[in-house]
C-alpha atoms as a PDB file:
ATOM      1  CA  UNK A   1      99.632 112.363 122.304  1.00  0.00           C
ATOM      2  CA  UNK A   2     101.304 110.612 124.811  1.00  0.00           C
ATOM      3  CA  UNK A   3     103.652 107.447 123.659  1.00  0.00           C
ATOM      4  CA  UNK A   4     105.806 104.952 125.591  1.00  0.00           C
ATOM      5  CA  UNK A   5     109.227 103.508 124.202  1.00  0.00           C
ATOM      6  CA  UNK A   6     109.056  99.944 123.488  1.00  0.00           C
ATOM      7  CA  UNK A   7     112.103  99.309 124.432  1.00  0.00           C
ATOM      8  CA  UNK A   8     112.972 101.492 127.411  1.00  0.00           C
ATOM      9  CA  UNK A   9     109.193 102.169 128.462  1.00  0.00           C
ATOM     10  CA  UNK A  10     109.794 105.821 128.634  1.00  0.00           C
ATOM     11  CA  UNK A  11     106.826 108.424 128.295  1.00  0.00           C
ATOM     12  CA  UNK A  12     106.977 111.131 125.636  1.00  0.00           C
ATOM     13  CA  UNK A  13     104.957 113.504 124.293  1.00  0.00           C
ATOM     14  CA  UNK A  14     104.155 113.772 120.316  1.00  0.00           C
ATOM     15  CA  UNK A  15     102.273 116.588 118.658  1.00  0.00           C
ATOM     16  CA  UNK A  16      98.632 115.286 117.807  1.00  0.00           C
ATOM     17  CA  UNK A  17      99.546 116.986 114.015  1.00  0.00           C
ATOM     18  CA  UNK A  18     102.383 114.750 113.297  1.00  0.00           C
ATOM     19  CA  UNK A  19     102.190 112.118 110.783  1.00  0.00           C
ATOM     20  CA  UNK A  20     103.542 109.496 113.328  1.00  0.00           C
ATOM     21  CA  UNK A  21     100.942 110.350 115.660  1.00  0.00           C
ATOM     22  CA  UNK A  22      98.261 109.733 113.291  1.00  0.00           C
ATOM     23  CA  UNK A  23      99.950 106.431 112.238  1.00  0.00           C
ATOM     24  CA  UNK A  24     100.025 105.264 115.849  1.00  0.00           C
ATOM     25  CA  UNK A  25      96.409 106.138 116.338  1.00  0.00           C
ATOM     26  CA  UNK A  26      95.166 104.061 113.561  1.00  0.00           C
ATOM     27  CA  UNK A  27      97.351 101.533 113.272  1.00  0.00           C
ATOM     28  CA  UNK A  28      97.891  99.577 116.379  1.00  0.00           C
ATOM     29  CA  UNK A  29     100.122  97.512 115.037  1.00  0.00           C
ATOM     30  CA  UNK A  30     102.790 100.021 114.659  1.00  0.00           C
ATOM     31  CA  UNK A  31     105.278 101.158 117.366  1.00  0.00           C
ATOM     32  CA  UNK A  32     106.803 103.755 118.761  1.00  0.00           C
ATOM     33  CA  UNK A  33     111.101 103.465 119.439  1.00  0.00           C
ATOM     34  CA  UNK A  34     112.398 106.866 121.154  1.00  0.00           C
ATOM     35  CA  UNK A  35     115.429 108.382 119.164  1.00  0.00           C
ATOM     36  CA  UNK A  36     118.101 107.399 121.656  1.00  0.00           C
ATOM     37  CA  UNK A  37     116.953 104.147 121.423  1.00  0.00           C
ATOM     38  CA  UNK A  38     116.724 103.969 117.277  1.00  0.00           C
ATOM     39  CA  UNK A  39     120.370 105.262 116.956  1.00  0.00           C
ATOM     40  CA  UNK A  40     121.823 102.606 119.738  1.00  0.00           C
ATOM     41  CA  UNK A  41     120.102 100.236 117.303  1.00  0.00           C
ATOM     42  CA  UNK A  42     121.155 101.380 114.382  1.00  0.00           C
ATOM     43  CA  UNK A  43     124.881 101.969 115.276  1.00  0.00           C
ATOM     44  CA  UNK A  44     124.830  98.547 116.811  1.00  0.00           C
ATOM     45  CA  UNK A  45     123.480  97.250 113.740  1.00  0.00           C
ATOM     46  CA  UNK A  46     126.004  98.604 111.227  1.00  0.00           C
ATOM     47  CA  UNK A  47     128.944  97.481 113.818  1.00  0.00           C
ATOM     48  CA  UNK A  48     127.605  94.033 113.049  1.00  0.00           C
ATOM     49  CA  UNK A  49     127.650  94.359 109.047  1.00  0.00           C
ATOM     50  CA  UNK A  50     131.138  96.228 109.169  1.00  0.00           C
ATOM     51  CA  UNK A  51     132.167  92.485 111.224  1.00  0.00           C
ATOM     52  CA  UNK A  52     130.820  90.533 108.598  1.00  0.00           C
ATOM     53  CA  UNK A  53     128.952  88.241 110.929  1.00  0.00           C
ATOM     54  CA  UNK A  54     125.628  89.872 109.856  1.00  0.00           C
ATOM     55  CA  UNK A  55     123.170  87.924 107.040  1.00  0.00           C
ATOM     56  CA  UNK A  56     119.865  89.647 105.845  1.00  0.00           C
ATOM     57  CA  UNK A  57     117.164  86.970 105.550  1.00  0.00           C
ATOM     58  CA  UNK A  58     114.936  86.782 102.641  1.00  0.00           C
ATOM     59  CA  UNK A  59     111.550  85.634 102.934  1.00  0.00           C
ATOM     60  CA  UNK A  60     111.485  83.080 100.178  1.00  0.00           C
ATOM     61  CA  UNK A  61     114.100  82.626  97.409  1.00  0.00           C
ATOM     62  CA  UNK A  62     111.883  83.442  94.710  1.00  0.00           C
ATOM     63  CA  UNK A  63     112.326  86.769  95.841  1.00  0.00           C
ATOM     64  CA  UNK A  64     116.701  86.251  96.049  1.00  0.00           C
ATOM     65  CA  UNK A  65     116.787  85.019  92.512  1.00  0.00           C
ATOM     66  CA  UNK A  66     115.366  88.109  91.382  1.00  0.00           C
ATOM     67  CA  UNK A  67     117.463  90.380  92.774  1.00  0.00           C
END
């Protein structure tokens, strides 16, 4: 199955067996983000809690009292 990055629009190729492959196929919705791509976002992101600058949104704060 052939996928493109959403954020760097390259092409790749995924086994038609994997479990992400299947999930793409039936679920449009869902998105495909190349490694390189998902670590650059994730180390960026955990720079930006180490700074302190970073706040996690709730939805509503029903859901913040509980926790």
């Amino acid at each position: 199955m052939r996928v493109k990055c959403v954020i760097c629009d390259t092409l790749h190729d995924l086994p038609n067996d994997l479990p992400l492959a299947k999930k793409l196929r039936n679920r449009p919705i869902h998105t495909f983000m190349c490694p390189p791509c998902s670590e650059r976002i994730t180390d960026n992101t955990q720079k930006r809690i180490e700074t302190g600058n970073f706040r996690f949104f709730r939805t509503s704060s029903k859901f913040d009292e509980e926790f």
